[in-house]
PDB file of N, CA and C in Angstrom:
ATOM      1  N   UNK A   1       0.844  -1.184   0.000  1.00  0.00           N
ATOM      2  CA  UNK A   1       0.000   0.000   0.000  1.00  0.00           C
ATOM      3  C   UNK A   1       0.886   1.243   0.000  1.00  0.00           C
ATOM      4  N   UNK A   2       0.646   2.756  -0.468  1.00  0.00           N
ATOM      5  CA  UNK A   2       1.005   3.587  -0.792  1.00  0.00           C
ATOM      6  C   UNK A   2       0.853   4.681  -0.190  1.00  0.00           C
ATOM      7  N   UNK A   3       0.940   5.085   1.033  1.00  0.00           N
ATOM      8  CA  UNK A   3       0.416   6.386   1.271  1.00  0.00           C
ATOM      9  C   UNK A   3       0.281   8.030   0.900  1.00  0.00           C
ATOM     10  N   UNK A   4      -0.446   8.087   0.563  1.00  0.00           N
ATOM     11  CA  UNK A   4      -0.516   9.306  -0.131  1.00  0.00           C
ATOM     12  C   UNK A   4      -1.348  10.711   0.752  1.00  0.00           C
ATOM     13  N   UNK A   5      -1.430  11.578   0.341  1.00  0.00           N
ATOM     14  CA  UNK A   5      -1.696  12.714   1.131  1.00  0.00           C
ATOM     15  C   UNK A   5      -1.841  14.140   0.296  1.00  0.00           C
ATOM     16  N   UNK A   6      -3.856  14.487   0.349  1.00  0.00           N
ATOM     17  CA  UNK A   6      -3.976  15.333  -0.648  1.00  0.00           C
ATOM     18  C   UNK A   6      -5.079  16.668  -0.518  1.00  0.00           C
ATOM     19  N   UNK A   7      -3.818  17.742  -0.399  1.00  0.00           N
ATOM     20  CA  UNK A   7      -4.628  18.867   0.617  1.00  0.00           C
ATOM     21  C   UNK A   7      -5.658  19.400  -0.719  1.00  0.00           C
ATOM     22  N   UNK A   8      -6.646  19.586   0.011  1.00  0.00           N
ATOM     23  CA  UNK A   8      -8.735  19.760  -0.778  1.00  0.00           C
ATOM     24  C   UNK A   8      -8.388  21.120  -0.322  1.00  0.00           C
ATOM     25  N   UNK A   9      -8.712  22.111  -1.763  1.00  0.00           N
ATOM     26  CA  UNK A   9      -9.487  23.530  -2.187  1.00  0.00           C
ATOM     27  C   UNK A   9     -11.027  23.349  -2.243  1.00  0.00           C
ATOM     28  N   UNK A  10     -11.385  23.855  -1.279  1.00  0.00           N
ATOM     29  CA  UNK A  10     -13.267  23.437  -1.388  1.00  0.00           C
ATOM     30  C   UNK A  10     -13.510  25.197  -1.825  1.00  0.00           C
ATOM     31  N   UNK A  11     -14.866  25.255  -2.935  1.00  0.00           N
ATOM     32  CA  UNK A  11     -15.492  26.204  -2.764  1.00  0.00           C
ATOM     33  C   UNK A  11     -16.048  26.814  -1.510  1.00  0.00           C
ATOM     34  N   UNK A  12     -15.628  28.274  -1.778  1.00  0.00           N
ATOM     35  CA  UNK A  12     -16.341  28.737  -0.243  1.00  0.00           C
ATOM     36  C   UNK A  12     -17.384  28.546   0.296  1.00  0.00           C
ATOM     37  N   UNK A  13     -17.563  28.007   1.658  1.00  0.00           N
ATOM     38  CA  UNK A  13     -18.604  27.859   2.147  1.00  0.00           C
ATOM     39  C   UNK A  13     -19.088  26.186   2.489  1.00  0.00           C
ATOM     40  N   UNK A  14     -17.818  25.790   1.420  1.00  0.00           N
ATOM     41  CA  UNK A  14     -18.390  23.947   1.205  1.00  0.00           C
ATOM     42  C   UNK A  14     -17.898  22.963   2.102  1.00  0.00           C
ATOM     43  N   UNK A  15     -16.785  23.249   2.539  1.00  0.00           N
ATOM     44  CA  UNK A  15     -15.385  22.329   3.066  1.00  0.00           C
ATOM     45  C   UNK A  15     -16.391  21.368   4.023  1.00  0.00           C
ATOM     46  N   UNK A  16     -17.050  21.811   4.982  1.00  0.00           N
ATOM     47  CA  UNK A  16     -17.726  20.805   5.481  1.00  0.00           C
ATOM     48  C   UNK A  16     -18.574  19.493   4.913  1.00  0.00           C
ATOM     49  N   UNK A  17     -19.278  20.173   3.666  1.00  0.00           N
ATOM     50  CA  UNK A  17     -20.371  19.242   3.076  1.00  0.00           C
ATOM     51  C   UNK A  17     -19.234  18.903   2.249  1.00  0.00           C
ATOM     52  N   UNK A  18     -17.988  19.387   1.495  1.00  0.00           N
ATOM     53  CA  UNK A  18     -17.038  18.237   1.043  1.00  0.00           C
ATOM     54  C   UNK A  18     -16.478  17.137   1.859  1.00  0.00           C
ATOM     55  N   UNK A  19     -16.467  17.619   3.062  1.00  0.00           N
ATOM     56  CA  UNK A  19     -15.561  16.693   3.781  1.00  0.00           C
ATOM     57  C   UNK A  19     -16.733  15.467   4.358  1.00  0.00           C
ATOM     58  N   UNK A  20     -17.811  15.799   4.623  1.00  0.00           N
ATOM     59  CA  UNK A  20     -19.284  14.668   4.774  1.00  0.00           C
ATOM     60  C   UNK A  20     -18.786  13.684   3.718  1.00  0.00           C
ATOM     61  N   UNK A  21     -19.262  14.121   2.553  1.00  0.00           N
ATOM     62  CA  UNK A  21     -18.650  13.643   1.214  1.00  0.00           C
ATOM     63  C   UNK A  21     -17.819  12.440   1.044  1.00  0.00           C
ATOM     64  N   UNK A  22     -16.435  12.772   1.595  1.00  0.00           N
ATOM     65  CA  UNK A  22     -15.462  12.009   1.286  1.00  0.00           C
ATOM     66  C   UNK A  22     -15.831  11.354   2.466  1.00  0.00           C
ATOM     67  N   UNK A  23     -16.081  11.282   3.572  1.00  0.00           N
ATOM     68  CA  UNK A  23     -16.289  10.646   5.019  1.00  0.00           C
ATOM     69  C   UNK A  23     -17.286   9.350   4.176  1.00  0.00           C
ATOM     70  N   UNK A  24     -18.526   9.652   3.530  1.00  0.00           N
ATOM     71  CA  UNK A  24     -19.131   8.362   3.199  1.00  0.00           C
ATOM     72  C   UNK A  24     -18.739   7.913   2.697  1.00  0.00           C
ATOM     73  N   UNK A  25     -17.827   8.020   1.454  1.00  0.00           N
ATOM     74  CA  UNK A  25     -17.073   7.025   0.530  1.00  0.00           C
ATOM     75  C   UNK A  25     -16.099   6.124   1.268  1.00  0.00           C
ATOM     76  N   UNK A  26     -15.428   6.647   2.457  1.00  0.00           N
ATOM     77  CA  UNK A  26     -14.802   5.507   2.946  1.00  0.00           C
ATOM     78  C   UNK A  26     -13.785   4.965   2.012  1.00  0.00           C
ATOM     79  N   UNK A  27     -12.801   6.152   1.597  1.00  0.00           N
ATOM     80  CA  UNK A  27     -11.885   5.513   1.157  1.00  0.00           C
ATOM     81  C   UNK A  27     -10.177   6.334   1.857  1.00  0.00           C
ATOM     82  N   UNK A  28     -10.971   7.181   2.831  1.00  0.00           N
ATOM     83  CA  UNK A  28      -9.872   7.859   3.158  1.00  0.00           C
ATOM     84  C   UNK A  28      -9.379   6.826   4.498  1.00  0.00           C
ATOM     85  N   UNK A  29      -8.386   7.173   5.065  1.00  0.00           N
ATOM     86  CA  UNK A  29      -7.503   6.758   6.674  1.00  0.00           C
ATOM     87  C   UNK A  29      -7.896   7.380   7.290  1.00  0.00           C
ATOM     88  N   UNK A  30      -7.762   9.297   7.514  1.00  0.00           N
ATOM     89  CA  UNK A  30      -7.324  10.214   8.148  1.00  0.00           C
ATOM     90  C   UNK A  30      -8.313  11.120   7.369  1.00  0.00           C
ATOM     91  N   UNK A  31      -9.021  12.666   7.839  1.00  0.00           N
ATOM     92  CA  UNK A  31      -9.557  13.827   7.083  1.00  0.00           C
ATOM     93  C   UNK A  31      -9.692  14.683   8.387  1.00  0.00           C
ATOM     94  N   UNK A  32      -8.594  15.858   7.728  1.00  0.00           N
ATOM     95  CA  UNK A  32      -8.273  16.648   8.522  1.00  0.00           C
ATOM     96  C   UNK A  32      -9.205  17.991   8.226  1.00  0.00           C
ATOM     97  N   UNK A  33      -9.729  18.973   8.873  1.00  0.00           N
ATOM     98  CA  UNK A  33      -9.712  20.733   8.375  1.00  0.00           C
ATOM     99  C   UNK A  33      -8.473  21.516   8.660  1.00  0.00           C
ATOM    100  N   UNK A  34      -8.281  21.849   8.021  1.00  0.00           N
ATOM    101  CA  UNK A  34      -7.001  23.074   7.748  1.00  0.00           C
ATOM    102  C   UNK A  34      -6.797  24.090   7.700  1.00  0.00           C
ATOM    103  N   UNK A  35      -6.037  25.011   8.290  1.00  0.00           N
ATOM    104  CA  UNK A  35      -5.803  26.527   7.715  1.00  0.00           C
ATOM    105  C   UNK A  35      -4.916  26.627   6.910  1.00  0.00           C
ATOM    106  N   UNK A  36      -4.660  28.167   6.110  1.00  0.00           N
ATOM    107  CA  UNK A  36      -3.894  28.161   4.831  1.00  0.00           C
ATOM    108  C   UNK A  36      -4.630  27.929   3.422  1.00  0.00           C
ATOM    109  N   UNK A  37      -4.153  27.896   2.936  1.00  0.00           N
ATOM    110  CA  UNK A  37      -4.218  27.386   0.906  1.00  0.00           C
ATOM    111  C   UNK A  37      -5.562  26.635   1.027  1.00  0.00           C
ATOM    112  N   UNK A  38      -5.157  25.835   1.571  1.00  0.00           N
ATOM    113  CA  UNK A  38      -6.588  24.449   1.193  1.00  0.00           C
ATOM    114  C   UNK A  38      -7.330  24.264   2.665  1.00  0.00           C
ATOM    115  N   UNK A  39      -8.299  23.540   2.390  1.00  0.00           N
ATOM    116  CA  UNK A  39      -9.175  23.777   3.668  1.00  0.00           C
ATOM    117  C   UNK A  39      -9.084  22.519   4.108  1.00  0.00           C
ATOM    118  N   UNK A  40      -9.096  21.163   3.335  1.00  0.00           N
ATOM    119  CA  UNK A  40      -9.191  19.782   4.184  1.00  0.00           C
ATOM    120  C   UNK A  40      -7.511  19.148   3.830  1.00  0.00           C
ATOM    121  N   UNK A  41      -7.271  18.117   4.412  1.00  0.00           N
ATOM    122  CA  UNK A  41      -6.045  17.164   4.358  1.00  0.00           C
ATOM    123  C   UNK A  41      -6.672  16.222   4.375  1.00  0.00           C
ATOM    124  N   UNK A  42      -5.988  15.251   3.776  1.00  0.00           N
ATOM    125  CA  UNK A  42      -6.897  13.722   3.571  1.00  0.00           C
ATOM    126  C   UNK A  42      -5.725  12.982   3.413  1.00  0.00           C
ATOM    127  N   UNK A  43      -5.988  12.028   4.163  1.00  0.00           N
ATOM    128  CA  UNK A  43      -4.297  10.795   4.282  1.00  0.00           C
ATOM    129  C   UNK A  43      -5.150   9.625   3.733  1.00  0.00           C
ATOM    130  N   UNK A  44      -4.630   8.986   2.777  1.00  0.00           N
ATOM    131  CA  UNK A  44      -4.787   7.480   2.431  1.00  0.00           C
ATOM    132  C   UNK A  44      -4.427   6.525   1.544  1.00  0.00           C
ATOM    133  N   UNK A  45      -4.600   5.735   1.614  1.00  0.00           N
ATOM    134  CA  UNK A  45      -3.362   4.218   1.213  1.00  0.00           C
ATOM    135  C   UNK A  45      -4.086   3.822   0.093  1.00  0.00           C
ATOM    136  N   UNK A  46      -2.953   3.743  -1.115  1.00  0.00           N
ATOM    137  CA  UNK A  46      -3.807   3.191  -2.424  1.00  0.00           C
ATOM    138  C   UNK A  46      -2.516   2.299  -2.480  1.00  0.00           C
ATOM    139  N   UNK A  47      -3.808   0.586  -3.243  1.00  0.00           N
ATOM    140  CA  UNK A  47      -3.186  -0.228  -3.529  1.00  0.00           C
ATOM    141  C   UNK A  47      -1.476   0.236  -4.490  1.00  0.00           C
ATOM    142  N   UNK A  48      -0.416  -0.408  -4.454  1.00  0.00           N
ATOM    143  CA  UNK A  48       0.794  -0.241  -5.313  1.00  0.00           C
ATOM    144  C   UNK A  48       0.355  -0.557  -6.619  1.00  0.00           C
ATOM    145  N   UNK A  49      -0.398  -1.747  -6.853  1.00  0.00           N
ATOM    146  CA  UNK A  49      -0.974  -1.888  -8.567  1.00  0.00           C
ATOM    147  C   UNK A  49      -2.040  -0.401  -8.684  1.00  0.00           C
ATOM    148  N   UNK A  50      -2.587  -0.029  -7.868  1.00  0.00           N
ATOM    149  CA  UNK A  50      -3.587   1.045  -8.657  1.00  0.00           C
ATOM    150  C   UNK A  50      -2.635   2.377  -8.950  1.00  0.00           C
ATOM    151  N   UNK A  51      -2.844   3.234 -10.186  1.00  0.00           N
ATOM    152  CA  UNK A  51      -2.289   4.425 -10.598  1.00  0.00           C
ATOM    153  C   UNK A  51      -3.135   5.141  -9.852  1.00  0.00           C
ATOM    154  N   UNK A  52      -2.437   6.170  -8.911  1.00  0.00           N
ATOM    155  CA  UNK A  52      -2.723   6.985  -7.894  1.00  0.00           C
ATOM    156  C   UNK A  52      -3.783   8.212  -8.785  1.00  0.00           C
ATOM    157  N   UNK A  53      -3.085   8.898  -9.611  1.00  0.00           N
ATOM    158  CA  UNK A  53      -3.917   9.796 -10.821  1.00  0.00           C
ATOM    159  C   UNK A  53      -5.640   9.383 -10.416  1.00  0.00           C
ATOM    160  N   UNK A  54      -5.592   8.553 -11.364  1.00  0.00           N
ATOM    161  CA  UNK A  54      -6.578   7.741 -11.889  1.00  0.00           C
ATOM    162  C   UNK A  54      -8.090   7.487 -10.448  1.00  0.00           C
ATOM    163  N   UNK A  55      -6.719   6.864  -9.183  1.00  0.00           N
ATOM    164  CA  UNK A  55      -7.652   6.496  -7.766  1.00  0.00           C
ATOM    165  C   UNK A  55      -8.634   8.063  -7.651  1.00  0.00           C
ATOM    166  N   UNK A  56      -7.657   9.060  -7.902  1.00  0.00           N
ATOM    167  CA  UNK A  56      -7.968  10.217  -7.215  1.00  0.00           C
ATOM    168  C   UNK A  56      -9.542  10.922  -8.313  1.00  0.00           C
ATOM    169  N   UNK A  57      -8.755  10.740  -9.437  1.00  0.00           N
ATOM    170  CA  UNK A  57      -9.769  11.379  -9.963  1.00  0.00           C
ATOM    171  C   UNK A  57     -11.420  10.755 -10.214  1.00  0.00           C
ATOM    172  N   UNK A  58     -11.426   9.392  -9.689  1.00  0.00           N
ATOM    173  CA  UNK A  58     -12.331   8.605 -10.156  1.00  0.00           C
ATOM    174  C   UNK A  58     -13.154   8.464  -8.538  1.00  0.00           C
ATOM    175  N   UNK A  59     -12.511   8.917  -7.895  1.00  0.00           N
ATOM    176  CA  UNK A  59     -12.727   8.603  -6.271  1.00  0.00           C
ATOM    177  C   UNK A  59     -12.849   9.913  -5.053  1.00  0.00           C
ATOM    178  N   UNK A  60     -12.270  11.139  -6.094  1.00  0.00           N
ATOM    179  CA  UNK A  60     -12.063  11.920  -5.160  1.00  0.00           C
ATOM    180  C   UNK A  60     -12.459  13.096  -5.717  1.00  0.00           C
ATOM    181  N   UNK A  61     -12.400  13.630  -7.287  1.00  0.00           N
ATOM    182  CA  UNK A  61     -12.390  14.680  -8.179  1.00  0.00           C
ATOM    183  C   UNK A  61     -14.141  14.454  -8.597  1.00  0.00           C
ATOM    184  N   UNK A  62     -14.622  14.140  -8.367  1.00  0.00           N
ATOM    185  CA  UNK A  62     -16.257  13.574  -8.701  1.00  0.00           C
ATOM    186  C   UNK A  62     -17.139  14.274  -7.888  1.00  0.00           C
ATOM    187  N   UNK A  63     -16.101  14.294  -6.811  1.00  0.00           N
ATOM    188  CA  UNK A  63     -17.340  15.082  -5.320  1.00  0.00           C
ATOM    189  C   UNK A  63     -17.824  16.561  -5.773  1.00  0.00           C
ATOM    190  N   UNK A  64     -18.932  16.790  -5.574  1.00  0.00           N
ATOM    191  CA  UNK A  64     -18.640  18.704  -5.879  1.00  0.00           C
ATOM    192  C   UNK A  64     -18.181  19.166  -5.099  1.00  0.00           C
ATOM    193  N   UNK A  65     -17.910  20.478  -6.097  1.00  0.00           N
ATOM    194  CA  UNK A  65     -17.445  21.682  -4.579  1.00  0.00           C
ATOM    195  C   UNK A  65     -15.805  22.019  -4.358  1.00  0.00           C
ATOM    196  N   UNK A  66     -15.049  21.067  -4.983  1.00  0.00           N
ATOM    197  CA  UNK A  66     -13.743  20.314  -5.099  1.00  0.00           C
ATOM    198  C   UNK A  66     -13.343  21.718  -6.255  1.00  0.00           C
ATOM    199  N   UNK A  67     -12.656  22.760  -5.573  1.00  0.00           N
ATOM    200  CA  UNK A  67     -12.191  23.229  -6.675  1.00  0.00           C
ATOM    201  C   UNK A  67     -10.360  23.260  -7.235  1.00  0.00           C
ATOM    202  N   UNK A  68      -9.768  22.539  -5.964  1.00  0.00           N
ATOM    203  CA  UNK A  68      -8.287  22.411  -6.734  1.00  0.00           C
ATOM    204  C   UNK A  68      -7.407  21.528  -5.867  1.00  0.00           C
ATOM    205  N   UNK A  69      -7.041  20.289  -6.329  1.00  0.00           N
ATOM    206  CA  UNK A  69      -5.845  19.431  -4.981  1.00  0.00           C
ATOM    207  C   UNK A  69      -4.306  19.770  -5.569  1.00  0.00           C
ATOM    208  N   UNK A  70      -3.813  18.913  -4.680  1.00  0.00           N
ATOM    209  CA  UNK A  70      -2.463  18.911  -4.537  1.00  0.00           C
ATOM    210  C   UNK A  70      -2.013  17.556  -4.229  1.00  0.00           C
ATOM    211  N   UNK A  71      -1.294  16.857  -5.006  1.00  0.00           N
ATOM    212  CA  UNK A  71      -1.239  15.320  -4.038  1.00  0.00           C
ATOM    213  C   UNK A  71       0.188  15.397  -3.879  1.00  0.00           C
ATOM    214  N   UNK A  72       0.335  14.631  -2.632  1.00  0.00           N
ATOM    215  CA  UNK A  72       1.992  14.239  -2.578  1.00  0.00           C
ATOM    216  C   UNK A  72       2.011  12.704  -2.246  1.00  0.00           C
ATOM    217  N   UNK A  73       3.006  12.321  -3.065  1.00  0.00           N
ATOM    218  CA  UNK A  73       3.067  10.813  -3.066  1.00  0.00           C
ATOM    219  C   UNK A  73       4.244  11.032  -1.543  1.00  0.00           C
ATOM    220  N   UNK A  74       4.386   9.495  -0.891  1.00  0.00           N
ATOM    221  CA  UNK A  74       5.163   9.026   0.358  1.00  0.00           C
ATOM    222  C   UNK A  74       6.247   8.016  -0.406  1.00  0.00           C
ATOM    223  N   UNK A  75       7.283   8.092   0.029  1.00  0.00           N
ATOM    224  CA  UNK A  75       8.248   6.756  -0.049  1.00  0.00           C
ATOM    225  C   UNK A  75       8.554   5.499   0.295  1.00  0.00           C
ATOM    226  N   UNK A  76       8.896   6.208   2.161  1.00  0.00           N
ATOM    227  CA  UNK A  76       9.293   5.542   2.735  1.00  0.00           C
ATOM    228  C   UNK A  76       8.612   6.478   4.507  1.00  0.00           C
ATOM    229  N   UNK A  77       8.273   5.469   4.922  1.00  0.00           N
ATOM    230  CA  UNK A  77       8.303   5.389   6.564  1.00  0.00           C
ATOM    231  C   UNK A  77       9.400   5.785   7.353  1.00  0.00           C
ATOM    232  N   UNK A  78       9.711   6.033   8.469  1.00  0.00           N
ATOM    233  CA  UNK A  78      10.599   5.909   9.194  1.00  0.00           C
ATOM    234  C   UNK A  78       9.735   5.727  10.684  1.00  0.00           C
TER     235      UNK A  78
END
């Protein structure tokens, strides 16, 4: 598994009913609210065979309200 980590631009006003959102899909670990740039953080593990792109946009870019991410892929643990 892959951990990945991908700070959510919600339209104003939305971040909550985005973050409901991603809470039912049940595909996140972790969903944070944030200050700064983006309003939510979202931590979670995609299979190594699945293309991360692809997880996100089919799983995560669908929700409304979603107006801009950022993903950062993980390496390694310590």
């Amino acid at each position: 598994m892959r951990c990945v980590f991908v700070n959510i631009r919600c339209k104003p006003g939305t971040s909550y009913k985005v973050a409901e959102d991603i809470a039912l899909r049940e595909f996140h670990s972790e969903l944070y609210s944030t200050s700064g740039p983006f309003d939510l953080l979202l931590k979670l593990y995609i299979s190594d065979k699945d293309d991360v792109g692809k997880f996100i946009n089919e799983n995560l870019l669908q929700i409304p309200n979603i107006e801009r991410t950022e993903t950062t892929l993980t390496f390694k643990a310590f």
